[in-house]
C-alpha atoms as a PDB file:
ATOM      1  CA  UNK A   1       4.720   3.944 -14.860  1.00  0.00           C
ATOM      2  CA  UNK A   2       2.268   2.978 -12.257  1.00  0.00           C
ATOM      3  CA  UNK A   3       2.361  -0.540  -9.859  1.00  0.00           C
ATOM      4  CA  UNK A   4       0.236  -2.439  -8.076  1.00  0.00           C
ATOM      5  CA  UNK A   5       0.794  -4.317  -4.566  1.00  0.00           C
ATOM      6  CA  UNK A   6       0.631  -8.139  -4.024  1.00  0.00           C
ATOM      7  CA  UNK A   7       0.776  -9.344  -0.817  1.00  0.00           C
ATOM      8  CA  UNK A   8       1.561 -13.475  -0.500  1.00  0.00           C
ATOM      9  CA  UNK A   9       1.211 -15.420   2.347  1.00  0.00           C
ATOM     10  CA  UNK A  10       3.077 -18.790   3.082  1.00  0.00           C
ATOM     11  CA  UNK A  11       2.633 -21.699   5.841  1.00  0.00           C
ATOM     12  CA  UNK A  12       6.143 -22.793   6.301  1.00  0.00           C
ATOM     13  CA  UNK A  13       4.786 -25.495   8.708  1.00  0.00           C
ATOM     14  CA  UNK A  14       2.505 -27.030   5.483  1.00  0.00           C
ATOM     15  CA  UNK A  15       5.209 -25.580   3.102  1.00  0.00           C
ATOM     16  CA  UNK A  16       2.226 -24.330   0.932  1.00  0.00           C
ATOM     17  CA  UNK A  17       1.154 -20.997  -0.261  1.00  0.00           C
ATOM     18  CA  UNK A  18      -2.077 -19.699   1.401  1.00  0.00           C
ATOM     19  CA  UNK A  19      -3.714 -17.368  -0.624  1.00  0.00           C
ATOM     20  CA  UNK A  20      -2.588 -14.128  -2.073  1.00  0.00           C
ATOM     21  CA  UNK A  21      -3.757 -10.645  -2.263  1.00  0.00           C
ATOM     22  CA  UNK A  22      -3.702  -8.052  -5.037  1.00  0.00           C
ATOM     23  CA  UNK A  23      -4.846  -4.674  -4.204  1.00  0.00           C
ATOM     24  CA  UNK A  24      -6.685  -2.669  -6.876  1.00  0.00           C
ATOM     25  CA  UNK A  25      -4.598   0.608  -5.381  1.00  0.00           C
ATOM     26  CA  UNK A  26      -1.889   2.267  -8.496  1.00  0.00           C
ATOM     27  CA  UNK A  27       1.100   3.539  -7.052  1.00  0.00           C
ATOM     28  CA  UNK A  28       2.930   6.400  -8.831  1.00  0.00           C
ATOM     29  CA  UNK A  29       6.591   5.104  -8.179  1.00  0.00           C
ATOM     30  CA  UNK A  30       7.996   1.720  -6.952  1.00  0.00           C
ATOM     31  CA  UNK A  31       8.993   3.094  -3.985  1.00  0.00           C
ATOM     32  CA  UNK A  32       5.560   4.279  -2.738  1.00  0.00           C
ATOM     33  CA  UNK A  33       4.447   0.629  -3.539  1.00  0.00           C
ATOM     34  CA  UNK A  34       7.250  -1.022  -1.722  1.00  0.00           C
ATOM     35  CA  UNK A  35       6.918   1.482   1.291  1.00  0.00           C
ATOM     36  CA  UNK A  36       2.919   0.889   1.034  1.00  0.00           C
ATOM     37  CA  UNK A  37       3.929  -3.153   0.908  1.00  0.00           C
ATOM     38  CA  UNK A  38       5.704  -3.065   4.559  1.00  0.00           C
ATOM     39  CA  UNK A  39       3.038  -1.324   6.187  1.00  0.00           C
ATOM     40  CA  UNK A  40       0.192  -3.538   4.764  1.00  0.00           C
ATOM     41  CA  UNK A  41       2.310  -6.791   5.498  1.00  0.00           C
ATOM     42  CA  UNK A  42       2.372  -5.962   9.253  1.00  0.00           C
ATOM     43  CA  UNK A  43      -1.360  -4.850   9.383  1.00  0.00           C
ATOM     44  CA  UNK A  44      -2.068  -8.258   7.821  1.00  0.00           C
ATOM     45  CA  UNK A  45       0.337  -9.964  10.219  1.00  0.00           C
ATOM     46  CA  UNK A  46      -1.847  -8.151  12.930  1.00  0.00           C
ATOM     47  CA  UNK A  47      -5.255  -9.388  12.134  1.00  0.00           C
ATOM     48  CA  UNK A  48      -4.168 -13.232  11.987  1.00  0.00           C
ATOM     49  CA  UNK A  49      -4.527 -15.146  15.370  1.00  0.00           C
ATOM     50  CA  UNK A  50      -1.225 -15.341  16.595  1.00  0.00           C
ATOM     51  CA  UNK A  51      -1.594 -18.867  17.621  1.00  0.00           C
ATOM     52  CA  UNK A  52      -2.018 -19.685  13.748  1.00  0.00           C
ATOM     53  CA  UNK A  53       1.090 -17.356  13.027  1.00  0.00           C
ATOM     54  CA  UNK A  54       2.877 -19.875  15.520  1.00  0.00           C
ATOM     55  CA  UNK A  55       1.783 -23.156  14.552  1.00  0.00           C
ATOM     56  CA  UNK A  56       1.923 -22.689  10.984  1.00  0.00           C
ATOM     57  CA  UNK A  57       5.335 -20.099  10.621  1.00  0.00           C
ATOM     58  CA  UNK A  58       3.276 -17.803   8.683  1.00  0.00           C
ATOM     59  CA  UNK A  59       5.720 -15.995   5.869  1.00  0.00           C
ATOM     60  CA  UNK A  60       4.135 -12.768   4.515  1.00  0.00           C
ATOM     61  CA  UNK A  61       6.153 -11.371   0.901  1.00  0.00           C
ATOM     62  CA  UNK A  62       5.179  -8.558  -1.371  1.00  0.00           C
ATOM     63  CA  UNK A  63       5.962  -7.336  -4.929  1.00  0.00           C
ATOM     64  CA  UNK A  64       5.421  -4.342  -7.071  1.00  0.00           C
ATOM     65  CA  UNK A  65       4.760  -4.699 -10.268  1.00  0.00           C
ATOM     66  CA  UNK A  66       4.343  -2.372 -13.384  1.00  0.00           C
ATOM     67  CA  UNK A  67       0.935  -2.032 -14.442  1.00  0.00           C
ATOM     68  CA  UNK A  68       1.422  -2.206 -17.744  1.00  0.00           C
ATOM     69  CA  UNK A  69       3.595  -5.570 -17.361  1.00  0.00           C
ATOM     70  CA  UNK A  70       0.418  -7.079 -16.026  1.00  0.00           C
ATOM     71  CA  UNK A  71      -1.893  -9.434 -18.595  1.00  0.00           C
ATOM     72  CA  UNK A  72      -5.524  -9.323 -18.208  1.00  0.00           C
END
């Protein structure tokens, strides 16, 4: 079974959903994905301003799920 990555980020200031972000990568196991999904939630935490991340309580989530599970 392989997965993909999406990465969601959330305003909780706005309590709205700001965009999402599915990357194209296949993972061979859920646990590469999930460990892949920490490390590419803090490098995106990184690049936003950090006065945004303040005023707006940025939330950043991620989820692994099958390929095969995904409709096109």
């Amino acid at each position: 079974m392989k997965y993909i990555l999406i990465l969601t980020l959330f305003s909780f200031t706005s309590n709205e959903q700001l965009g999402s972000i599915t990357h194209t990568l296949s993972y061979p196991t859920y646990h590469s994905c999930i460990s892949d999904g920490y490390i590419r939630s803090f490098t995106k935490l990184m690049e936003i301003d950090e006065d945004f991340i303040n005023k707006e309580k940025i939330l950043i989530t991620f989820k692994c799920e099958e390929k095969n599970g995904i409709s096109s």
